[in-house]
PDB file of N, CA and C in Angstrom:
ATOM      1  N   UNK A   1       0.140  12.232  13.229  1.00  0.00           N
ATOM      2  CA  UNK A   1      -1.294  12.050  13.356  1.00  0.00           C
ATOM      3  C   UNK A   1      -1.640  10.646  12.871  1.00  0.00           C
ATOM      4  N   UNK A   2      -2.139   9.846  13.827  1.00  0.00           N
ATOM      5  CA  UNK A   2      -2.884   8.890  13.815  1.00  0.00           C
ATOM      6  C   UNK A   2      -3.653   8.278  12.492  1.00  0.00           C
ATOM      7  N   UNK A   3      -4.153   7.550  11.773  1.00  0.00           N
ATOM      8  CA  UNK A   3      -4.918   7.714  10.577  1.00  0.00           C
ATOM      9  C   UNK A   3      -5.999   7.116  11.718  1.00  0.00           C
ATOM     10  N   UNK A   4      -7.618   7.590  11.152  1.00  0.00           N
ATOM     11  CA  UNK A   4      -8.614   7.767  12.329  1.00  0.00           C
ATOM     12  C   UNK A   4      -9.799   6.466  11.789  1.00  0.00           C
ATOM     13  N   UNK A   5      -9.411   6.317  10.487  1.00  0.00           N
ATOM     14  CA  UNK A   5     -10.403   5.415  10.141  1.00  0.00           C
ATOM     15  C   UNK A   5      -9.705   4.129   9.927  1.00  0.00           C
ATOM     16  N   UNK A   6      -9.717   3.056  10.157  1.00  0.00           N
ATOM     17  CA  UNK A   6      -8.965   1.744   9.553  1.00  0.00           C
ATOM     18  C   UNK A   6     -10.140   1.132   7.979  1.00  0.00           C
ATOM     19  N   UNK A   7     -10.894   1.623   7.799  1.00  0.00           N
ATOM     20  CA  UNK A   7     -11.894   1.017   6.974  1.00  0.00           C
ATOM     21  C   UNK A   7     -11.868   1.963   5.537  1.00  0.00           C
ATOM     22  N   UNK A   8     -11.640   1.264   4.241  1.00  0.00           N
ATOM     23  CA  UNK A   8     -10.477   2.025   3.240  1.00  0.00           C
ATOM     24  C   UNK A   8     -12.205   2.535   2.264  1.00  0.00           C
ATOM     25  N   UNK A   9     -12.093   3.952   1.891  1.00  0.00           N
ATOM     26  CA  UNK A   9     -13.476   4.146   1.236  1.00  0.00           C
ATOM     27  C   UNK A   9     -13.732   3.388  -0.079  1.00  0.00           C
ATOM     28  N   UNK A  10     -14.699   3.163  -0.524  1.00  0.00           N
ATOM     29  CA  UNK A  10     -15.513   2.223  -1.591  1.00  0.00           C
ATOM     30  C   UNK A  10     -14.703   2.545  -3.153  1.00  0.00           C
ATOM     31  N   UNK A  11     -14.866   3.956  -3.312  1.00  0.00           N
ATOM     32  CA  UNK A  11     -13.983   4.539  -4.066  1.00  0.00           C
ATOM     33  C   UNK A  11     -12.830   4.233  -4.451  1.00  0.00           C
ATOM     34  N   UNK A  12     -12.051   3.881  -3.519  1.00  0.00           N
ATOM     35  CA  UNK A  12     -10.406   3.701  -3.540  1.00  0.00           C
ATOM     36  C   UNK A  12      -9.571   2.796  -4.255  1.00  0.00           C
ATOM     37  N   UNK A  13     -10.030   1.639  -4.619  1.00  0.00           N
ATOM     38  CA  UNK A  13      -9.169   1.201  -5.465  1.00  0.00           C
ATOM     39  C   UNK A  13      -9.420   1.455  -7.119  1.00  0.00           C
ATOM     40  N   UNK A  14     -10.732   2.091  -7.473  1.00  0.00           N
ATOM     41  CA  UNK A  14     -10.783   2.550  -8.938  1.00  0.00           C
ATOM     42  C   UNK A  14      -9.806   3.895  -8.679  1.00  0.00           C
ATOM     43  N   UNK A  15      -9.947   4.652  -7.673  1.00  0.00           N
ATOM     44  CA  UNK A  15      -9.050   5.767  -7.792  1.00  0.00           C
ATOM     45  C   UNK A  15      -7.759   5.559  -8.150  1.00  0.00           C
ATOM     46  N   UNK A  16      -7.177   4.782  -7.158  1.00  0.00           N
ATOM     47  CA  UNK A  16      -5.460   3.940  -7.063  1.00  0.00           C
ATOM     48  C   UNK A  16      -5.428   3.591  -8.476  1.00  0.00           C
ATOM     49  N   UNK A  17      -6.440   3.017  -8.938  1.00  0.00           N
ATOM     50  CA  UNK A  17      -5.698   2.093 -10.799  1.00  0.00           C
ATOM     51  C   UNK A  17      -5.909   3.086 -11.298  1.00  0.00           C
ATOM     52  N   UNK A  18      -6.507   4.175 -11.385  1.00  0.00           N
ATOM     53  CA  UNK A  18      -6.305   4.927 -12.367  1.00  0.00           C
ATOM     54  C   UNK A  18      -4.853   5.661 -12.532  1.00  0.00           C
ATOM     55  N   UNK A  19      -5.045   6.269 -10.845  1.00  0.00           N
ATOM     56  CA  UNK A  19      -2.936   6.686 -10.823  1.00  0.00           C
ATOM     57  C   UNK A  19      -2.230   6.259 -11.267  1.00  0.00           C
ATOM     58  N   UNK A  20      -2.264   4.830 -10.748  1.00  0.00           N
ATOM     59  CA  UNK A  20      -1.083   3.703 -11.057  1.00  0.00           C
ATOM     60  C   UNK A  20      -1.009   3.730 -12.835  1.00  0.00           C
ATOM     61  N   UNK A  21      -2.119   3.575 -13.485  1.00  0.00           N
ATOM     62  CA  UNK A  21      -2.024   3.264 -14.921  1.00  0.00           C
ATOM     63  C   UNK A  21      -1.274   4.783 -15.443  1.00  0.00           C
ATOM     64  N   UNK A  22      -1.516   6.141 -14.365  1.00  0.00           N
ATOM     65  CA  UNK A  22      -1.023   7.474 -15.424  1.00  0.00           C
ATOM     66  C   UNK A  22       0.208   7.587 -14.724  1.00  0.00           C
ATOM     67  N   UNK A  23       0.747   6.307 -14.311  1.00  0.00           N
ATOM     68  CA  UNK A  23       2.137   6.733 -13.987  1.00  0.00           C
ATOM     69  C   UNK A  23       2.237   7.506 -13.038  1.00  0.00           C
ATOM     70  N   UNK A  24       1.626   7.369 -11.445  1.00  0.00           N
ATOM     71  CA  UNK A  24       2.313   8.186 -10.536  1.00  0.00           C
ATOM     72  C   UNK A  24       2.122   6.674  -9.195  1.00  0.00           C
ATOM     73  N   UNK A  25       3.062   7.379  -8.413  1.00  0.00           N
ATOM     74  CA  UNK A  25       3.743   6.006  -6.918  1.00  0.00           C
ATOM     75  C   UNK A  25       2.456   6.552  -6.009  1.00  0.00           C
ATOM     76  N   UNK A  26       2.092   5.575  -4.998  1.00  0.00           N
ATOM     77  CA  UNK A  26       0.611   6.030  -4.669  1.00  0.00           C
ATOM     78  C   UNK A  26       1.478   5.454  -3.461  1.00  0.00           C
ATOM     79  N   UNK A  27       1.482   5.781  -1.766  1.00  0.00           N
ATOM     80  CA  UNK A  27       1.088   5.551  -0.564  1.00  0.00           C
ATOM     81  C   UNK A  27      -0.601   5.653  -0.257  1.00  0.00           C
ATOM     82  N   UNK A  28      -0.574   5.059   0.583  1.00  0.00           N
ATOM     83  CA  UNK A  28      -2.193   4.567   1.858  1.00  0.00           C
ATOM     84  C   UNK A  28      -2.082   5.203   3.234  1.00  0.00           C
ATOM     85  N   UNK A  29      -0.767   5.144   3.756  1.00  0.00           N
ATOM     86  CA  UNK A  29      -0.753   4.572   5.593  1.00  0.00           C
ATOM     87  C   UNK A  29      -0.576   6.462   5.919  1.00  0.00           C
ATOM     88  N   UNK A  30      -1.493   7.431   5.567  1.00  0.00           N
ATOM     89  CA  UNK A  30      -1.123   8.585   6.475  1.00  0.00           C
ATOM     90  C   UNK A  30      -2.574   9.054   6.290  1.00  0.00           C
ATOM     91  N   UNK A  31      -2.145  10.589   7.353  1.00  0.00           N
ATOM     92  CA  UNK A  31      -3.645  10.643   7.994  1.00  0.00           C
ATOM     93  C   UNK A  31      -4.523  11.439   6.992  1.00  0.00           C
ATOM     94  N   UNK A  32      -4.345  11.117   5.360  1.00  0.00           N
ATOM     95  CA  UNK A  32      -5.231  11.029   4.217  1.00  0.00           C
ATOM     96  C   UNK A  32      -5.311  10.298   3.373  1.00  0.00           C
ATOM     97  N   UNK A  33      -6.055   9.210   2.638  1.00  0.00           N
ATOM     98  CA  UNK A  33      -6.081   8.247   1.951  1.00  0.00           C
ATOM     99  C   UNK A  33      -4.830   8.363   1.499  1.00  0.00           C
ATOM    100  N   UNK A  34      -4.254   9.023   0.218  1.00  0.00           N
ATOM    101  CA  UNK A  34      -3.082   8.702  -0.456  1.00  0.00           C
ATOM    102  C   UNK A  34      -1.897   9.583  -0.636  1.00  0.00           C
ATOM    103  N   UNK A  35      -0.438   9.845  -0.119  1.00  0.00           N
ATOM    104  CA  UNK A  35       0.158  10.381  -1.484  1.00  0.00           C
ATOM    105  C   UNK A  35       0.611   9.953  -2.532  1.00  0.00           C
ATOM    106  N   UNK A  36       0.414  10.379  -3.608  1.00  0.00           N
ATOM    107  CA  UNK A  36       0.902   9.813  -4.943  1.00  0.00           C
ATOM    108  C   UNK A  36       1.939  10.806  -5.388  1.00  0.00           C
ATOM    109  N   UNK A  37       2.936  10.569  -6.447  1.00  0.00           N
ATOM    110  CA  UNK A  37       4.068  11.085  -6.632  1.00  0.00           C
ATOM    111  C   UNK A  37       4.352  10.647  -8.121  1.00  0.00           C
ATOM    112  N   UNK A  38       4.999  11.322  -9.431  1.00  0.00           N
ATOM    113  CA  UNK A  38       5.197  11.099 -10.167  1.00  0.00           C
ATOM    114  C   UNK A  38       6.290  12.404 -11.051  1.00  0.00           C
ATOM    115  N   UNK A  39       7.278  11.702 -11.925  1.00  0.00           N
ATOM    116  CA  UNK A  39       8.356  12.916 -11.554  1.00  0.00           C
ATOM    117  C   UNK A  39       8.234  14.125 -11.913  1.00  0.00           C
ATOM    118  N   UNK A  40       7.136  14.283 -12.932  1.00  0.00           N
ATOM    119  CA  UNK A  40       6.557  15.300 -13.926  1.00  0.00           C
ATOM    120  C   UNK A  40       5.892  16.256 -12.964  1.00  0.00           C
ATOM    121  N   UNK A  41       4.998  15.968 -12.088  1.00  0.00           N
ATOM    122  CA  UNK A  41       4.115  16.064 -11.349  1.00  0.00           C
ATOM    123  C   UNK A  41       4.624  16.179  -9.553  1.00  0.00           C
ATOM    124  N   UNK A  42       5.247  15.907  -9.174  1.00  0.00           N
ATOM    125  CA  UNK A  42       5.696  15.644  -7.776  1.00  0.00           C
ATOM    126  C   UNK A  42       5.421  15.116  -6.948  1.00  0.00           C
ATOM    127  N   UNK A  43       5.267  15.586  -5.680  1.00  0.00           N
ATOM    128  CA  UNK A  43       4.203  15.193  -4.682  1.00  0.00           C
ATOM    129  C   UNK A  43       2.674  15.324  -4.097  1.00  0.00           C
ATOM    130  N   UNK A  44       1.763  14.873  -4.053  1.00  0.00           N
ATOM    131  CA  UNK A  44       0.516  15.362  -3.775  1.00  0.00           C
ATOM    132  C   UNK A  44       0.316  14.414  -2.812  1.00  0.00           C
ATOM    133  N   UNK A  45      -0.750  15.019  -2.207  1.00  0.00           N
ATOM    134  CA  UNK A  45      -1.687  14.225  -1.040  1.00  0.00           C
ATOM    135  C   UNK A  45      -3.415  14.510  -1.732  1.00  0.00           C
ATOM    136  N   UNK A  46      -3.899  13.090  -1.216  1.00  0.00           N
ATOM    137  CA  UNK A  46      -5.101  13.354  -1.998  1.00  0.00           C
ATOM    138  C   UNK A  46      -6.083  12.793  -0.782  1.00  0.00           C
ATOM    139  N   UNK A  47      -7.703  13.061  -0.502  1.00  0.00           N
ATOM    140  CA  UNK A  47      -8.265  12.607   0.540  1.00  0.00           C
ATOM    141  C   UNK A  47      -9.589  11.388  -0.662  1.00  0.00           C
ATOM    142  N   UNK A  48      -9.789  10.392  -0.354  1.00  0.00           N
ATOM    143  CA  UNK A  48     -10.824   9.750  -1.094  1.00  0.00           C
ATOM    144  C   UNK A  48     -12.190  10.217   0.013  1.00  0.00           C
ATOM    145  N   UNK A  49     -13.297  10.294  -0.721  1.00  0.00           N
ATOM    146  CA  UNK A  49     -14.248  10.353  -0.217  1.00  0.00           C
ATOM    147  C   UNK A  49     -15.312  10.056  -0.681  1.00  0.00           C
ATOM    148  N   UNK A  50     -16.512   8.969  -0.615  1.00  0.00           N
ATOM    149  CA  UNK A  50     -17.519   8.111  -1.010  1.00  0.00           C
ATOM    150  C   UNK A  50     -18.567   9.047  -1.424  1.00  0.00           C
ATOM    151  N   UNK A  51     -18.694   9.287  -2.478  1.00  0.00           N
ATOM    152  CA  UNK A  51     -20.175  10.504  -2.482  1.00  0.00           C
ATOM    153  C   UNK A  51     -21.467   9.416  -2.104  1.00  0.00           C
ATOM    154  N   UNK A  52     -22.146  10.614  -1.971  1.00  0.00           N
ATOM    155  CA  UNK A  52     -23.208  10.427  -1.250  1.00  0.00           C
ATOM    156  C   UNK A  52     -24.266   9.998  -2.988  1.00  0.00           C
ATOM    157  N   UNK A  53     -25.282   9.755  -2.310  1.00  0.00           N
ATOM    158  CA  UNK A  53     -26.530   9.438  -3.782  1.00  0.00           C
ATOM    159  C   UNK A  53     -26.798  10.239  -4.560  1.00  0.00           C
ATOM    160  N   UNK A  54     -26.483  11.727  -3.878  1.00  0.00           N
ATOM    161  CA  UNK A  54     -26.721  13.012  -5.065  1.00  0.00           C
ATOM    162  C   UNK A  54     -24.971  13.103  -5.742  1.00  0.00           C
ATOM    163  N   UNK A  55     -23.890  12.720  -5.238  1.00  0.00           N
ATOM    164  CA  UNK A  55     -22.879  12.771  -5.713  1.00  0.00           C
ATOM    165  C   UNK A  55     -21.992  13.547  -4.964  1.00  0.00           C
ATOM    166  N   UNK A  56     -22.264  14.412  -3.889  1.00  0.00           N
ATOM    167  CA  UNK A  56     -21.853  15.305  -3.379  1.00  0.00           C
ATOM    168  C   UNK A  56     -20.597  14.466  -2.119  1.00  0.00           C
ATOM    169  N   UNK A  57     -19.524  15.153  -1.520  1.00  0.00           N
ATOM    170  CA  UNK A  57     -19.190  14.724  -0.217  1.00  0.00           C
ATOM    171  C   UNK A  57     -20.336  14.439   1.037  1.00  0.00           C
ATOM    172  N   UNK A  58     -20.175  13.704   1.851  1.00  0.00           N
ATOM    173  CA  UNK A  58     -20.765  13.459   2.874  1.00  0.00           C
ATOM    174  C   UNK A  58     -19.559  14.411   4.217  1.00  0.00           C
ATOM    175  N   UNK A  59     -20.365  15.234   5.086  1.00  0.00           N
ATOM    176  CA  UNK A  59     -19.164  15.643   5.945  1.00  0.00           C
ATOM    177  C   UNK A  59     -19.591  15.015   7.379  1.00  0.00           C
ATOM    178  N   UNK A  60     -18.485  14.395   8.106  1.00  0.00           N
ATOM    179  CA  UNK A  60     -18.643  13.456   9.103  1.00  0.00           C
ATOM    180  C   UNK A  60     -18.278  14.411  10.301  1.00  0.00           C
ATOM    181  N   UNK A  61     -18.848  14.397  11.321  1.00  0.00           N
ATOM    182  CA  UNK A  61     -18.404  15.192  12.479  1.00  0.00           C
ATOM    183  C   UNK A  61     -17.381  14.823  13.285  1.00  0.00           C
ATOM    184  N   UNK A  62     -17.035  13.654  13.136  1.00  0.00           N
ATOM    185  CA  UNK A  62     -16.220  12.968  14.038  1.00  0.00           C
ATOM    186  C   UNK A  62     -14.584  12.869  13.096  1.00  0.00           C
ATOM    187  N   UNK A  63     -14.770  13.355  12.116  1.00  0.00           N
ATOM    188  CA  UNK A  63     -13.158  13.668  11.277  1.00  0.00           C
ATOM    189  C   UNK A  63     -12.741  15.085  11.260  1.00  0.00           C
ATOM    190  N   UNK A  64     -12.819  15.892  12.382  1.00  0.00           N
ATOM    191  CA  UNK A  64     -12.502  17.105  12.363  1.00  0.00           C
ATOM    192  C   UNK A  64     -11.107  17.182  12.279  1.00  0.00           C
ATOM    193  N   UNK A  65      -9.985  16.439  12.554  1.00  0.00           N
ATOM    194  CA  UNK A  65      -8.861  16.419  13.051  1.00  0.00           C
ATOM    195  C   UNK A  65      -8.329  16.285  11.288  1.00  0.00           C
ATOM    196  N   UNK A  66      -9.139  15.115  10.539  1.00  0.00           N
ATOM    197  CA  UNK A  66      -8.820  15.090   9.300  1.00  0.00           C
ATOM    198  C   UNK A  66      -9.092  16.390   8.610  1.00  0.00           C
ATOM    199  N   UNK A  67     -10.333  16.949   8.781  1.00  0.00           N
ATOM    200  CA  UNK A  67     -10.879  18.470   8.172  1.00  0.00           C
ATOM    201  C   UNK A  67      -9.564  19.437   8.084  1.00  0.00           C
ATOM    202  N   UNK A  68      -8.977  19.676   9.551  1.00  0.00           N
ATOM    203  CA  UNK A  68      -7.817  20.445   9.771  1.00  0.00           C
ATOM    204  C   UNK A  68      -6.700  20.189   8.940  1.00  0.00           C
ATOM    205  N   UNK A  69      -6.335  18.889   9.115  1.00  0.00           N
ATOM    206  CA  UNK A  69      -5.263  18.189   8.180  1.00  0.00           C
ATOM    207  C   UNK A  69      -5.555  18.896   6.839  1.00  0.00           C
ATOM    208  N   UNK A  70      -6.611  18.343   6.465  1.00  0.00           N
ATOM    209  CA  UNK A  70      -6.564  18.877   4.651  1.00  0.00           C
ATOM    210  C   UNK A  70      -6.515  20.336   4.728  1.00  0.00           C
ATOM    211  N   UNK A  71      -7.400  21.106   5.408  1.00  0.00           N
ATOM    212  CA  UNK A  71      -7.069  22.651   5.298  1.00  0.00           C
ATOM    213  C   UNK A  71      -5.747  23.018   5.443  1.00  0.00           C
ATOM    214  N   UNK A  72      -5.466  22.572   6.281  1.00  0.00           N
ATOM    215  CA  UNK A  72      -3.920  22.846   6.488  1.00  0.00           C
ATOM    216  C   UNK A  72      -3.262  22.740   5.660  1.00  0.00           C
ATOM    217  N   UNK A  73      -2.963  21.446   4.961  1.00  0.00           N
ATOM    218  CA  UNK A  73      -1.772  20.885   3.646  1.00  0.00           C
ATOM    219  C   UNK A  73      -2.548  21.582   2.410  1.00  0.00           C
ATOM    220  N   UNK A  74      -3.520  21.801   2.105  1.00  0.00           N
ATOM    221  CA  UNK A  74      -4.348  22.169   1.028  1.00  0.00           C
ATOM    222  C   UNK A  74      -4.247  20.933   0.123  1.00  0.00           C
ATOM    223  N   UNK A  75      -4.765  19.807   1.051  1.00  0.00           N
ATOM    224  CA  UNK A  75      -4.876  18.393   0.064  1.00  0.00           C
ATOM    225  C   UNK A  75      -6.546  18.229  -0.788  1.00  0.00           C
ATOM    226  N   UNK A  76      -6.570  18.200  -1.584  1.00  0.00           N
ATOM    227  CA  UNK A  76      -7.289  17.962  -2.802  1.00  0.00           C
ATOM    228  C   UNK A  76      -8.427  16.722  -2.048  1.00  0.00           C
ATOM    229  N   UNK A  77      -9.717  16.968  -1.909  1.00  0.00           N
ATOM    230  CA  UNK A  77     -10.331  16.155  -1.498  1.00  0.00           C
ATOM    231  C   UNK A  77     -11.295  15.519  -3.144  1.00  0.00           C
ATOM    232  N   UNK A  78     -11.692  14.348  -3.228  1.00  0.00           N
ATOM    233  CA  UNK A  78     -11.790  13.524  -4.781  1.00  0.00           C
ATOM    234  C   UNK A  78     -12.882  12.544  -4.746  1.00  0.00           C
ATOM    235  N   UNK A  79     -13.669  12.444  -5.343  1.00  0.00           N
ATOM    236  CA  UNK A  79     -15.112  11.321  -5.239  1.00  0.00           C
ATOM    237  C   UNK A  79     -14.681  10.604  -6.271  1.00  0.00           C
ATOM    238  N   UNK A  80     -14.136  10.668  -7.409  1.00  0.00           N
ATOM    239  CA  UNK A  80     -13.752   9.764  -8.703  1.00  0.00           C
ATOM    240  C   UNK A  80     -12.246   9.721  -9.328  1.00  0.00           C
ATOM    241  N   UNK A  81     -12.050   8.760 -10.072  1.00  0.00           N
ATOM    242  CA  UNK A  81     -10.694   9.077 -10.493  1.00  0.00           C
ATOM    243  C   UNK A  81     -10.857  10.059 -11.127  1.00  0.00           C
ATOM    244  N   UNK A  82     -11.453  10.295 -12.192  1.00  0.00           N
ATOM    245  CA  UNK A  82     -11.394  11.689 -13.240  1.00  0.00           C
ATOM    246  C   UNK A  82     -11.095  13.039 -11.964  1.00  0.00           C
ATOM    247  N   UNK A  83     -11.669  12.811 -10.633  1.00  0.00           N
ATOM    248  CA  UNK A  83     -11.620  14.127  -9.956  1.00  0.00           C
ATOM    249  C   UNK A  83      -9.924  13.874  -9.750  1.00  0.00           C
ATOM    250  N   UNK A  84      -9.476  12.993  -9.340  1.00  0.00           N
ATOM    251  CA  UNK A  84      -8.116  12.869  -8.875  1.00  0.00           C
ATOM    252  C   UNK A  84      -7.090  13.183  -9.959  1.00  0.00           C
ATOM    253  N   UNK A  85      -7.312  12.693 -10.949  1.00  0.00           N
ATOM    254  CA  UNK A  85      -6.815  12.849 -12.781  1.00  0.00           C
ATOM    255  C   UNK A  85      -6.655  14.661 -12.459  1.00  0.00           C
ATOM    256  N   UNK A  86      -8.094  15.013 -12.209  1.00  0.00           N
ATOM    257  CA  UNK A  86      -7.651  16.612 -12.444  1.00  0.00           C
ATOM    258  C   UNK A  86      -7.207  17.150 -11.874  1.00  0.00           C
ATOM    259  N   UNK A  87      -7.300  17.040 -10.239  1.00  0.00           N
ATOM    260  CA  UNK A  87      -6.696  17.437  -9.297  1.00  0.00           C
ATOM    261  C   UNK A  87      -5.352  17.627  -9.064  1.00  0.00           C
ATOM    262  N   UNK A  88      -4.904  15.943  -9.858  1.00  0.00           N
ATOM    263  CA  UNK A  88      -3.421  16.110 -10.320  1.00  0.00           C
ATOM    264  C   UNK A  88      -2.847  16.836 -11.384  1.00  0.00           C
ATOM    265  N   UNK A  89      -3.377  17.498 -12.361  1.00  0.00           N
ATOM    266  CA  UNK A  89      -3.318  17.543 -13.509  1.00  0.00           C
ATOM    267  C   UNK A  89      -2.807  17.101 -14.524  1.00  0.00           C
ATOM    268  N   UNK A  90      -3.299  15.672 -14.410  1.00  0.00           N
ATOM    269  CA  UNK A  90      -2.756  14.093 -15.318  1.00  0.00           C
ATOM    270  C   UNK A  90      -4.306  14.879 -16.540  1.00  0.00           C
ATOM    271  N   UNK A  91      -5.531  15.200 -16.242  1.00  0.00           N
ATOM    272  CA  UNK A  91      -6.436  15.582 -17.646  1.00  0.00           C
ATOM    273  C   UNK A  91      -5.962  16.722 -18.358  1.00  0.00           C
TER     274      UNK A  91
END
């Protein structure tokens, strides 16, 4: 699967330094923002997503193919590092 957006969310590089600083290997290039990997911890896939002004996800109609993807893998969708921290369970 294709990655559908080329344009990287706003979010994403405070997310990435936070990984990087708790010690886990971060990929970009698949059809969800990141997997990160760390040996304690393993493999994960994580989706970044820009909250909206109330804080919430924004859901786009035109990423259904991504929607499936994450349901499918049961990848952890994340608005902040602390969400990704927990998601991983690095908190």
């Amino acid at each position: 699967m294709k990655r559908l957006a080329a344009r990287r969310d706003i979010a994403e590089p405070e997310i990435v330094q936070a990984l990087l600083r708790a010690g886990f290997a971060v990929w970009r290039e698949l059809p969800v923002d990141l997997l990160v990997w760390r040996p304690d911890k393993g493999f994960h896939l994580l989706e970044i997503k820009t909250p909206t002004k109330t804080g919430k996800r924004r859901k786009r109609k035109d990423q259904q193919a991504q929607d499936d993807f994450i349901a499918l893998t049961s990848t952890s969708v994340v608005l902040t590092a602390e969400d990704a921290l927990q998601a991983l369970g690095a908190l």
